[in-house]
ModelCIF file with pLDDT and N, C-alpha, C, O atoms, coordinates in Angstrom:
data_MODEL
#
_entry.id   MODEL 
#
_entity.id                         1 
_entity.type                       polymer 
_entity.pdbx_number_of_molecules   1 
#
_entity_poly.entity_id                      1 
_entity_poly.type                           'polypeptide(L)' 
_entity_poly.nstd_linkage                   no 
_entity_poly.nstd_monomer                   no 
_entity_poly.pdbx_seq_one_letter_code       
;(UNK)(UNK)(UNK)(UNK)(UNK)(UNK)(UNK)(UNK)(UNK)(UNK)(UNK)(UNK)(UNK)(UNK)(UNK)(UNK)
(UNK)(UNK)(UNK)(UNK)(UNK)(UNK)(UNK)(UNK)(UNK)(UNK)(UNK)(UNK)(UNK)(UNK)(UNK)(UNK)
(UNK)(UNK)(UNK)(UNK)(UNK)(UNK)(UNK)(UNK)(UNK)(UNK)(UNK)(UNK)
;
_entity_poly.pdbx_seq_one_letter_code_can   XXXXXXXXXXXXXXXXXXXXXXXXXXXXXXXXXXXXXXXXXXXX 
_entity_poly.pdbx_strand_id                 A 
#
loop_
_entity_poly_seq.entity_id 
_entity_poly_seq.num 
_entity_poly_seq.mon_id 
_entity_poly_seq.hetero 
1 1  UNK n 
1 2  UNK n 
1 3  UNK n 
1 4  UNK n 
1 5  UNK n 
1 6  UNK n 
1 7  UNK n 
1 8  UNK n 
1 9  UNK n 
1 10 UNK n 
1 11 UNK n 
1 12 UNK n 
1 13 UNK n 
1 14 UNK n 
1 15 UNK n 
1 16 UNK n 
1 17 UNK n 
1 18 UNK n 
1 19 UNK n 
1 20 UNK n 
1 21 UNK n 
1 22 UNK n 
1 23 UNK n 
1 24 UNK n 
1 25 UNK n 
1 26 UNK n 
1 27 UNK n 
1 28 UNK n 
1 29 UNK n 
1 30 UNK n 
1 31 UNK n 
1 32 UNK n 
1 33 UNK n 
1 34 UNK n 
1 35 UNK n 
1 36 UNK n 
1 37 UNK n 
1 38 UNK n 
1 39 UNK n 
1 40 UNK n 
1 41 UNK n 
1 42 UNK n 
1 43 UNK n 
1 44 UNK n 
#
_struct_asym.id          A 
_struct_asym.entity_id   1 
#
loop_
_ma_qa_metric.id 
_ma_qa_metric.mode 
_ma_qa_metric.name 
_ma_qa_metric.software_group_id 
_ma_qa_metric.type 
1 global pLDDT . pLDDT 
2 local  pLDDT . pLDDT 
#
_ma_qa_metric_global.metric_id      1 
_ma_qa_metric_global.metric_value   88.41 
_ma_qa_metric_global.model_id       1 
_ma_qa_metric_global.ordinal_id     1 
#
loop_
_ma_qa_metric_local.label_asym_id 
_ma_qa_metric_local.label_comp_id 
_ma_qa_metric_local.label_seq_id 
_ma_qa_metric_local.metric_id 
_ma_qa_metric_local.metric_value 
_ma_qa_metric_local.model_id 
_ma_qa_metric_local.ordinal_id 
A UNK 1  2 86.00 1 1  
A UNK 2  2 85.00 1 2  
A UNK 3  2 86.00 1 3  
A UNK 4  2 84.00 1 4  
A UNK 5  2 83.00 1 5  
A UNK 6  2 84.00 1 6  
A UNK 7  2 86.00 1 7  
A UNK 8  2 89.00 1 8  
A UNK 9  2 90.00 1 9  
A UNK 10 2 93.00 1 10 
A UNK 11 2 92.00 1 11 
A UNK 12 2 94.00 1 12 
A UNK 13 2 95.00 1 13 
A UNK 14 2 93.00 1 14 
A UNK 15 2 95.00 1 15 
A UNK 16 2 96.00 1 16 
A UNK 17 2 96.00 1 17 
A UNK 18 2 94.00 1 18 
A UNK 19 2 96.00 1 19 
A UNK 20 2 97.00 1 20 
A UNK 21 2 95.00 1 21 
A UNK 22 2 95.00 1 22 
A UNK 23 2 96.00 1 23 
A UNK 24 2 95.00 1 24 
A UNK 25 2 92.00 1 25 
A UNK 26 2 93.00 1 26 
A UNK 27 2 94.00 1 27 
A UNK 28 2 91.00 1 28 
A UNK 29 2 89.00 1 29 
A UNK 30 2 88.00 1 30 
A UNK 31 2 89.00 1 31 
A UNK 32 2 84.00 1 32 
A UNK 33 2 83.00 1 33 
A UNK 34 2 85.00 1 34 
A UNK 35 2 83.00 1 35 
A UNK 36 2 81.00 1 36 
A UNK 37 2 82.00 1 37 
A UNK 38 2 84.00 1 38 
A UNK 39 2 83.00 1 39 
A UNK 40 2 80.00 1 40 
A UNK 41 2 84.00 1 41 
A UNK 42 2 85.00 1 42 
A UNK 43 2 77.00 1 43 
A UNK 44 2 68.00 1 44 
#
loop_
_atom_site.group_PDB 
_atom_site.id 
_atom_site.type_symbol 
_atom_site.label_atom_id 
_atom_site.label_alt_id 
_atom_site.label_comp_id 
_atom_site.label_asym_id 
_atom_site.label_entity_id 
_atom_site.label_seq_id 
_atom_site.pdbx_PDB_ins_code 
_atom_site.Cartn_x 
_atom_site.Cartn_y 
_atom_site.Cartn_z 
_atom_site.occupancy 
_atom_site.B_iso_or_equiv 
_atom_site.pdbx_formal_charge 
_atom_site.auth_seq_id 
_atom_site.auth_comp_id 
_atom_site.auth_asym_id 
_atom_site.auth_atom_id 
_atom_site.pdbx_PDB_model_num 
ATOM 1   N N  . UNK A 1 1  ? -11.260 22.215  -23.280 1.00 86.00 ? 1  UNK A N  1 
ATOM 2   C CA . UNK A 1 1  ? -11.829 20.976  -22.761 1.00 86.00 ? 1  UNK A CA 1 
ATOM 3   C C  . UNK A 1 1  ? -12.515 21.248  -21.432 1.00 86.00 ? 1  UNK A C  1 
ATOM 4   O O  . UNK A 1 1  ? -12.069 22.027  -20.589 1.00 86.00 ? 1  UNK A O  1 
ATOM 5   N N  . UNK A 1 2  ? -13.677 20.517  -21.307 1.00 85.00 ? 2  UNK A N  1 
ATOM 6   C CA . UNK A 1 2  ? -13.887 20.265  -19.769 1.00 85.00 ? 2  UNK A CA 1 
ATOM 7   C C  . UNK A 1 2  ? -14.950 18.545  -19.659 1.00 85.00 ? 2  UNK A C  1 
ATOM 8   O O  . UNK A 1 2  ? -15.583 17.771  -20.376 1.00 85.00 ? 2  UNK A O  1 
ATOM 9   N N  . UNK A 1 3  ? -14.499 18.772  -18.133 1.00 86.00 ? 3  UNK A N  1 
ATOM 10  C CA . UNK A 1 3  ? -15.154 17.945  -17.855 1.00 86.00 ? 3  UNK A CA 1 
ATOM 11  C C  . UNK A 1 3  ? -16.362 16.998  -17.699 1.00 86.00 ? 3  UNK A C  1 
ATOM 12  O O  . UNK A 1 3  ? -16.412 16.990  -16.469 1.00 86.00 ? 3  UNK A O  1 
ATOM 13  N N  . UNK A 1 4  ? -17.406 16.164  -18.107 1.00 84.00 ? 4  UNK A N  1 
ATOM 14  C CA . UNK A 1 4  ? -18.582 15.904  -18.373 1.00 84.00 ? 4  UNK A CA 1 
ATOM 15  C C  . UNK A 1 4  ? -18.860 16.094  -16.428 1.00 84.00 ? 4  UNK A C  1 
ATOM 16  O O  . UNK A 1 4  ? -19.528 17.058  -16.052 1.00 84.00 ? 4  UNK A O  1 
ATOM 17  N N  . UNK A 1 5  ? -18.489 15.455  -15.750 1.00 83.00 ? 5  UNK A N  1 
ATOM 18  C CA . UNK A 1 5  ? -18.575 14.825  -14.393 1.00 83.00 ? 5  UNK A CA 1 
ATOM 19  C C  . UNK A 1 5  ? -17.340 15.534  -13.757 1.00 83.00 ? 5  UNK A C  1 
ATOM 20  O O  . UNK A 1 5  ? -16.263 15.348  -14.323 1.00 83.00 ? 5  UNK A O  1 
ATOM 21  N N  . UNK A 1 6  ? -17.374 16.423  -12.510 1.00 84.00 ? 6  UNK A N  1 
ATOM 22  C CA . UNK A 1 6  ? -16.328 16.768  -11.783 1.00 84.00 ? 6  UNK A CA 1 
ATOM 23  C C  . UNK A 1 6  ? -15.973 14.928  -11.169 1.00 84.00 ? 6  UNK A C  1 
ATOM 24  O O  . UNK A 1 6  ? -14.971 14.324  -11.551 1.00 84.00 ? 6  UNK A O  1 
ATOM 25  N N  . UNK A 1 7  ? -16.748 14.465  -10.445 1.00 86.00 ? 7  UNK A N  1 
ATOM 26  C CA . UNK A 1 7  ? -16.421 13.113  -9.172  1.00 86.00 ? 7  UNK A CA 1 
ATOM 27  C C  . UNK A 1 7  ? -15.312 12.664  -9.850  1.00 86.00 ? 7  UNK A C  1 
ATOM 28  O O  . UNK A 1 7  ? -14.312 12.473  -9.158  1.00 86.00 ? 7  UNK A O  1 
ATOM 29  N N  . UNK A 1 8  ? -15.209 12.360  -11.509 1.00 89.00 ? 8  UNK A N  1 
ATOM 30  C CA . UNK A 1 8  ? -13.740 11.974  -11.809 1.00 89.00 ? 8  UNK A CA 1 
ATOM 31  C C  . UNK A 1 8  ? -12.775 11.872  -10.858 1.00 89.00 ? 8  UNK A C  1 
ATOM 32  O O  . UNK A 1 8  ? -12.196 10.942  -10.296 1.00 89.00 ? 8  UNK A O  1 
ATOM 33  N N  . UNK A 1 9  ? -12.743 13.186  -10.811 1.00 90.00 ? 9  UNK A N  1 
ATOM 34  C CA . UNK A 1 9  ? -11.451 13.601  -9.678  1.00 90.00 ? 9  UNK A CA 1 
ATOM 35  C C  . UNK A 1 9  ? -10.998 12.843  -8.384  1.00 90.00 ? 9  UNK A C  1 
ATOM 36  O O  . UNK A 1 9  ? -10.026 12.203  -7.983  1.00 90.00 ? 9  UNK A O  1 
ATOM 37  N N  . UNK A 1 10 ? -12.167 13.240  -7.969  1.00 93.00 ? 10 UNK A N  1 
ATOM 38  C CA . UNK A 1 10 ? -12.027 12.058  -6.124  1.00 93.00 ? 10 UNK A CA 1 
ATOM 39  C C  . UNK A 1 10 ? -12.004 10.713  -6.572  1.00 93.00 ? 10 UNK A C  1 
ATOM 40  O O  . UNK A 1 10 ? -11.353 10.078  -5.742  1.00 93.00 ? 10 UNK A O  1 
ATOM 41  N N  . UNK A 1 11 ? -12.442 9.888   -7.584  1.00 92.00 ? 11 UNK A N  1 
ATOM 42  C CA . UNK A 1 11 ? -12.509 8.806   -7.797  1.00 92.00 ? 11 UNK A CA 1 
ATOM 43  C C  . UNK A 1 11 ? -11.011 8.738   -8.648  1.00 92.00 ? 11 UNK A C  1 
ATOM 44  O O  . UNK A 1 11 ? -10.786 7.530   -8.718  1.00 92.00 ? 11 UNK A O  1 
ATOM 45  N N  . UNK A 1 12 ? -10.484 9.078   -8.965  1.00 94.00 ? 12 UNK A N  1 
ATOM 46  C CA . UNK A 1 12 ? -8.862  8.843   -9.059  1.00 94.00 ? 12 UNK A CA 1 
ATOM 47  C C  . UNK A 1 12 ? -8.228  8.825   -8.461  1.00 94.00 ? 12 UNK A C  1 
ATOM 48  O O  . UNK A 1 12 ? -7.583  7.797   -8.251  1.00 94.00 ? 12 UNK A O  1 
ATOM 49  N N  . UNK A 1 13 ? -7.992  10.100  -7.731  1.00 95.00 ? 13 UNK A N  1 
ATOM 50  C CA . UNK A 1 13 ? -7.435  10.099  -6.246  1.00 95.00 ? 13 UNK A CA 1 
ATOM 51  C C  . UNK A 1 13 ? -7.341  9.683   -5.074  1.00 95.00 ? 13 UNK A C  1 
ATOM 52  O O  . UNK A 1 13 ? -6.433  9.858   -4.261  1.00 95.00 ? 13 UNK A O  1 
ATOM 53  N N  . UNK A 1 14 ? -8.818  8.815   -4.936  1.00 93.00 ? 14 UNK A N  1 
ATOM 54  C CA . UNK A 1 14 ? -8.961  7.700   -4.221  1.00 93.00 ? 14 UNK A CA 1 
ATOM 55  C C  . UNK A 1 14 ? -8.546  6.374   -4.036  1.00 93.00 ? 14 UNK A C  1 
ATOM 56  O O  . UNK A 1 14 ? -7.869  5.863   -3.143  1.00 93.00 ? 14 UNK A O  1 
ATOM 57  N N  . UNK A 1 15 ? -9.025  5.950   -4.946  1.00 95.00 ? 15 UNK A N  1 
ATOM 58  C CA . UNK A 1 15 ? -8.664  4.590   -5.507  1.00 95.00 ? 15 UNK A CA 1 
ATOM 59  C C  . UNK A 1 15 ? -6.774  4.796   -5.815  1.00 95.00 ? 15 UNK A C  1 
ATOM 60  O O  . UNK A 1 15 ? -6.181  3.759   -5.518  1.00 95.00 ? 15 UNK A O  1 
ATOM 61  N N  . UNK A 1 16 ? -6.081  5.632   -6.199  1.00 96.00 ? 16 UNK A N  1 
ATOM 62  C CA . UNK A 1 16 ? -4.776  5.666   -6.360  1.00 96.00 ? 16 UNK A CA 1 
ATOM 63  C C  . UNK A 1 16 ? -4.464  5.635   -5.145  1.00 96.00 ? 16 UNK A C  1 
ATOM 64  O O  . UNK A 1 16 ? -3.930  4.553   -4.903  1.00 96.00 ? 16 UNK A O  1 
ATOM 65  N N  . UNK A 1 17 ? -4.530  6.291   -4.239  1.00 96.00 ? 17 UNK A N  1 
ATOM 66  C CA . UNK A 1 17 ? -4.528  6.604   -2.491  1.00 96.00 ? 17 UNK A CA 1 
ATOM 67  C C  . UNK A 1 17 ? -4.488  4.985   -2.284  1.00 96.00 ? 17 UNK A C  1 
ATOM 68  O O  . UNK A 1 17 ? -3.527  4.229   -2.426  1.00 96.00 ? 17 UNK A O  1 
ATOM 69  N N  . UNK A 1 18 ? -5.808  4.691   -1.910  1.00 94.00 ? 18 UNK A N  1 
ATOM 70  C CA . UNK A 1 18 ? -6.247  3.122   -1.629  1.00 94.00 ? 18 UNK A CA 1 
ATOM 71  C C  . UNK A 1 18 ? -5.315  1.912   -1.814  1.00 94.00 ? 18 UNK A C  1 
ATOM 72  O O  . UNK A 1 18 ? -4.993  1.038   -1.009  1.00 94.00 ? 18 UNK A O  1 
ATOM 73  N N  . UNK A 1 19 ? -4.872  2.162   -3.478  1.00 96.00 ? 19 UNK A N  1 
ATOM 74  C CA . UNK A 1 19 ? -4.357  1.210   -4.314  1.00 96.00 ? 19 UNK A CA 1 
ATOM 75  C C  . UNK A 1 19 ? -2.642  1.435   -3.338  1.00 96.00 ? 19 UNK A C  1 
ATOM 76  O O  . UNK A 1 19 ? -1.928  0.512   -2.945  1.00 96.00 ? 19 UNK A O  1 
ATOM 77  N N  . UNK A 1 20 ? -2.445  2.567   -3.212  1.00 97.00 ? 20 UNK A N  1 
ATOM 78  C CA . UNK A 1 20 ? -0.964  2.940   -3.002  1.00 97.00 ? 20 UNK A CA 1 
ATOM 79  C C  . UNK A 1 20 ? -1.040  1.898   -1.560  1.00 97.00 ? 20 UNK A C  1 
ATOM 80  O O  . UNK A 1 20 ? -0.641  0.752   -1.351  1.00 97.00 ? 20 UNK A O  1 
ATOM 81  N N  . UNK A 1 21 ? -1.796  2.971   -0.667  1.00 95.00 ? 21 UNK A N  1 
ATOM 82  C CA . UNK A 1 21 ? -1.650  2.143   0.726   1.00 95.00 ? 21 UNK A CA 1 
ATOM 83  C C  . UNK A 1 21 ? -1.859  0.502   0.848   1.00 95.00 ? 21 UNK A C  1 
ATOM 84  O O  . UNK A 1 21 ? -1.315  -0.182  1.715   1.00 95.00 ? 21 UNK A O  1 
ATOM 85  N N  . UNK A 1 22 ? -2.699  0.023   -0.126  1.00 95.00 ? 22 UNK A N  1 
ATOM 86  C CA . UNK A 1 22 ? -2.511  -1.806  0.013   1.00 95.00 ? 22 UNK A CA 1 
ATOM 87  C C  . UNK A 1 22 ? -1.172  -1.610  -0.391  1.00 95.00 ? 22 UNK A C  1 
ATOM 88  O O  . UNK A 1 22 ? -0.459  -2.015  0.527   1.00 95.00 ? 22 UNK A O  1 
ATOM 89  N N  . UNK A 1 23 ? -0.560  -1.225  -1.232  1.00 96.00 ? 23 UNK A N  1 
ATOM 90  C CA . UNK A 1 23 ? 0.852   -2.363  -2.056  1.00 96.00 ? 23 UNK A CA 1 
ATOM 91  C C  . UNK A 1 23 ? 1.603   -1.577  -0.520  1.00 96.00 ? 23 UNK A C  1 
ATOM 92  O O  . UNK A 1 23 ? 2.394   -2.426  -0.109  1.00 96.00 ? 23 UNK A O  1 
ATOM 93  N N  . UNK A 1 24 ? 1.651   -0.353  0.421   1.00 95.00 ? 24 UNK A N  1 
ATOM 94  C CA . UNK A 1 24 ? 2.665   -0.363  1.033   1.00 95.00 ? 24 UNK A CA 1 
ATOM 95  C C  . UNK A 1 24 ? 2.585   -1.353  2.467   1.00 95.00 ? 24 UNK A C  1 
ATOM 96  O O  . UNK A 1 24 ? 3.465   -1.774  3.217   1.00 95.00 ? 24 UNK A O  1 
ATOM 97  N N  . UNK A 1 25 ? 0.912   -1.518  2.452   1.00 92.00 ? 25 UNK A N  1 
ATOM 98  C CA . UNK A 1 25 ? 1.002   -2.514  3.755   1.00 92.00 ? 25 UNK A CA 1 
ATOM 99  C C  . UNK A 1 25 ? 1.124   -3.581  3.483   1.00 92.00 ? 25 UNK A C  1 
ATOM 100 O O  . UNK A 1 25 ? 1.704   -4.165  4.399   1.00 92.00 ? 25 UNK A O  1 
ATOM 101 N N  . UNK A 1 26 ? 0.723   -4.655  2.126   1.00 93.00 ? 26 UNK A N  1 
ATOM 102 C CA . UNK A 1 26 ? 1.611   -5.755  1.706   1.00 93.00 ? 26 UNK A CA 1 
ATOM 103 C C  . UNK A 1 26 ? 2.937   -5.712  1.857   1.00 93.00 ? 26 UNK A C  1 
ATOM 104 O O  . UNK A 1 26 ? 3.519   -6.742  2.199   1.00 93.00 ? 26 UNK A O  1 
ATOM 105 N N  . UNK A 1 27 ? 3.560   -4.672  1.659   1.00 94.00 ? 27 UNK A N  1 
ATOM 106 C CA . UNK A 1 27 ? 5.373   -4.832  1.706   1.00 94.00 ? 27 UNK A CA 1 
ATOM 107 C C  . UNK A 1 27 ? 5.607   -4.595  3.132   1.00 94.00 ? 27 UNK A C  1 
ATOM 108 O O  . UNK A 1 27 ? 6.769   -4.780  3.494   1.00 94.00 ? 27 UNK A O  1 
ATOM 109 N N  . UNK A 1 28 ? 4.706   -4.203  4.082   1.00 91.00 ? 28 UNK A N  1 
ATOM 110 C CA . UNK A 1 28 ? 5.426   -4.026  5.501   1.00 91.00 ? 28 UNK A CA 1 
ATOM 111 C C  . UNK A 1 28 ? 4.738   -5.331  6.192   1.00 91.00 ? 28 UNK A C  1 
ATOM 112 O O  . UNK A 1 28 ? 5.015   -5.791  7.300   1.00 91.00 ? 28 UNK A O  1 
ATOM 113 N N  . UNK A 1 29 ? 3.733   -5.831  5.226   1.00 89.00 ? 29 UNK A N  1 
ATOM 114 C CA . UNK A 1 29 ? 3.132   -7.260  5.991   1.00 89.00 ? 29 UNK A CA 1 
ATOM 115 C C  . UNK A 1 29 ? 4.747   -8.218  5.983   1.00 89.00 ? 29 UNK A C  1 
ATOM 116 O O  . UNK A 1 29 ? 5.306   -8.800  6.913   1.00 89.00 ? 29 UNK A O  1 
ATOM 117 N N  . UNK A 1 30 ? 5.199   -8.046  4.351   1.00 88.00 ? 30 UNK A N  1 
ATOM 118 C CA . UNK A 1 30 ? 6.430   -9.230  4.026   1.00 88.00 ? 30 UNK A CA 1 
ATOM 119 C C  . UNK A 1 30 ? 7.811   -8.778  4.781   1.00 88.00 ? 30 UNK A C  1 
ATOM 120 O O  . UNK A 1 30 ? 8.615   -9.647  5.117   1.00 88.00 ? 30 UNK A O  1 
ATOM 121 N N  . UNK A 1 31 ? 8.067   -7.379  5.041   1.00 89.00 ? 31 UNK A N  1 
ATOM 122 C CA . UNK A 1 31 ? 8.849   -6.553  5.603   1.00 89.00 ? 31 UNK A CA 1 
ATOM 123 C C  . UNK A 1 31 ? 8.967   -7.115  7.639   1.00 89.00 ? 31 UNK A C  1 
ATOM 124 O O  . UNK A 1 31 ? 9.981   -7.364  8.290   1.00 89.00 ? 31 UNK A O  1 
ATOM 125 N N  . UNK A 1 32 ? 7.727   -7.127  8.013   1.00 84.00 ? 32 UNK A N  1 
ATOM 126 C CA . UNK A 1 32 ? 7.969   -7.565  9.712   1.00 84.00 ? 32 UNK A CA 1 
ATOM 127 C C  . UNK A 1 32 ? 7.916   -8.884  9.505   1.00 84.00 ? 32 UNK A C  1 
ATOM 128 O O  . UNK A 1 32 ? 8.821   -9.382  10.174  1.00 84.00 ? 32 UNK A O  1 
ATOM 129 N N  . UNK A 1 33 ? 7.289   -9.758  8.887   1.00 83.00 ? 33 UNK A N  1 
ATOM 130 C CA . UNK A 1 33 ? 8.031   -11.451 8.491   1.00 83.00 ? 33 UNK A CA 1 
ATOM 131 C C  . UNK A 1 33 ? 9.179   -11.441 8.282   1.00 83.00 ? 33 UNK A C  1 
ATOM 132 O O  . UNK A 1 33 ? 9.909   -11.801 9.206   1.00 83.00 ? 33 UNK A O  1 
ATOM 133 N N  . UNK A 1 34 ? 9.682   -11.101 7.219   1.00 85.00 ? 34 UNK A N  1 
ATOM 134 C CA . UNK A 1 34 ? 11.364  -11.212 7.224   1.00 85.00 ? 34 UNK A CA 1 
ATOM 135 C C  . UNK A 1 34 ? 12.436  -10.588 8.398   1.00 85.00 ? 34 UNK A C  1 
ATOM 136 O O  . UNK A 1 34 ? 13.613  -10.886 8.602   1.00 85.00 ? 34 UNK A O  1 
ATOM 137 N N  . UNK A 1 35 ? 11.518  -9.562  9.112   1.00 83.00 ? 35 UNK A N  1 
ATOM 138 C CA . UNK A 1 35 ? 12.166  -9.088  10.081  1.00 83.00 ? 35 UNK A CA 1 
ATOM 139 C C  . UNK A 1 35 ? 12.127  -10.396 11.616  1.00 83.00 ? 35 UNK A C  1 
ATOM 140 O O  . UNK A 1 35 ? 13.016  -10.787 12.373  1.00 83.00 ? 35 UNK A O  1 
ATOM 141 N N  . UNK A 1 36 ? 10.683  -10.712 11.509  1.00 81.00 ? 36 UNK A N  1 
ATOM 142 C CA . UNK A 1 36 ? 10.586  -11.587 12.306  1.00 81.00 ? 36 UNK A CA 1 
ATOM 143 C C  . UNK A 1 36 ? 11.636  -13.168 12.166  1.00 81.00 ? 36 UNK A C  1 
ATOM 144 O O  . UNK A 1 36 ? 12.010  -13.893 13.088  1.00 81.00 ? 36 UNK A O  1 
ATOM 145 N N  . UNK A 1 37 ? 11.875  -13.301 10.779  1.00 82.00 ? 37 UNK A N  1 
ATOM 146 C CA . UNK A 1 37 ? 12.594  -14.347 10.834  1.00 82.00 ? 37 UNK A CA 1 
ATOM 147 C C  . UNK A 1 37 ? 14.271  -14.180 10.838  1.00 82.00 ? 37 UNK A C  1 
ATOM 148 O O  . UNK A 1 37 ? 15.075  -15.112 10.862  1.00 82.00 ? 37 UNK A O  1 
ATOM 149 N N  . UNK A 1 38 ? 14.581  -12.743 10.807  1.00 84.00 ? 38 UNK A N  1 
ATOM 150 C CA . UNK A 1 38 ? 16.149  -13.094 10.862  1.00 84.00 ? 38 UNK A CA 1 
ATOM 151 C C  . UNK A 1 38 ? 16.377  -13.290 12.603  1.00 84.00 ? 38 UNK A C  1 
ATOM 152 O O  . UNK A 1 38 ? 17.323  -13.723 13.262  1.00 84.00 ? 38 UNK A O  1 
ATOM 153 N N  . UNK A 1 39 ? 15.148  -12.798 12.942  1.00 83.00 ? 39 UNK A N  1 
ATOM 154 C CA . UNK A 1 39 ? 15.594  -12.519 14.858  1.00 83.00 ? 39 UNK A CA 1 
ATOM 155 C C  . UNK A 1 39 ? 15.138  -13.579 15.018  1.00 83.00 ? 39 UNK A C  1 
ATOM 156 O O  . UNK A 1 39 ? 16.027  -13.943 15.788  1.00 83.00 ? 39 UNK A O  1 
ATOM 157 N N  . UNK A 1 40 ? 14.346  -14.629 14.943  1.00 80.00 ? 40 UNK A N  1 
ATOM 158 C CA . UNK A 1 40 ? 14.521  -16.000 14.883  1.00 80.00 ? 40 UNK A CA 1 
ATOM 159 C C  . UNK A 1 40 ? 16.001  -16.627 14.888  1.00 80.00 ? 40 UNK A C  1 
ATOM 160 O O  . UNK A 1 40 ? 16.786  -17.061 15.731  1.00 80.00 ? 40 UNK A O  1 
ATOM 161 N N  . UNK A 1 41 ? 15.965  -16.454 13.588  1.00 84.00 ? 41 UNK A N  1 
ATOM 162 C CA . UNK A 1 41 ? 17.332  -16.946 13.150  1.00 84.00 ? 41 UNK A CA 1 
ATOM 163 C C  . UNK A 1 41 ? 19.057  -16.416 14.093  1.00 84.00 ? 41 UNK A C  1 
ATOM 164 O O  . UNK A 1 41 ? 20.091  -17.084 14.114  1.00 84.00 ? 41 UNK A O  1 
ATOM 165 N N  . UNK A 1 42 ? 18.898  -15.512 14.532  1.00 85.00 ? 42 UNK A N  1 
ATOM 166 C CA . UNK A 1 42 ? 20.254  -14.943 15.519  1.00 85.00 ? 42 UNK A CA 1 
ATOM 167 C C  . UNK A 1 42 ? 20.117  -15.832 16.570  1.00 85.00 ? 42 UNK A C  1 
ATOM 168 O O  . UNK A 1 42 ? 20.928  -16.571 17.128  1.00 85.00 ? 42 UNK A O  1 
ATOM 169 N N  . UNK A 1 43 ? 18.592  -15.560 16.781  1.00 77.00 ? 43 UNK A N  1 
ATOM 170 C CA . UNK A 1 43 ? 18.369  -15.998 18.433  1.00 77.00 ? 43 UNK A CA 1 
ATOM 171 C C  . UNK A 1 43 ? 18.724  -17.505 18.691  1.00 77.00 ? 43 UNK A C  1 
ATOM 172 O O  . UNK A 1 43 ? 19.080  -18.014 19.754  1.00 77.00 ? 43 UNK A O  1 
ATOM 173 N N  . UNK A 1 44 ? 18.511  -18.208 17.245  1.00 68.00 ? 44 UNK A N  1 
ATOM 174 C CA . UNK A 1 44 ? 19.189  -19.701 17.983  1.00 68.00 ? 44 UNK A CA 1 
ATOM 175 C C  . UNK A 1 44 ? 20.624  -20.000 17.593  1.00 68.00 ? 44 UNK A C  1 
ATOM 176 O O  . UNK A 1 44 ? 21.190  -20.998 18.040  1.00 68.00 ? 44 UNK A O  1 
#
């Protein structure tokens, strides 16, 4: 087998990269909210 198009490559690896880093900064967006609200919550 080979390839028609090498760019395949970077264009997987990219977009997987990309894709990875949104879902981990969505979870640290919901991650310092919940953090923000338990220290709310002690503090009163």
């Amino acid at each position: 087998v080979y390839s028609s198009d090498s760019d395949y490559g970077w264009m997987n690896g990219t977009s997987a990269a990309l894709a990875l880093s949104a879902a981990l900064l969505f979870i640290g967006a919901g991650y310092a909210t919940e953090l923000r609200a338990r220290k709310a919550a002690t503090a009163s």
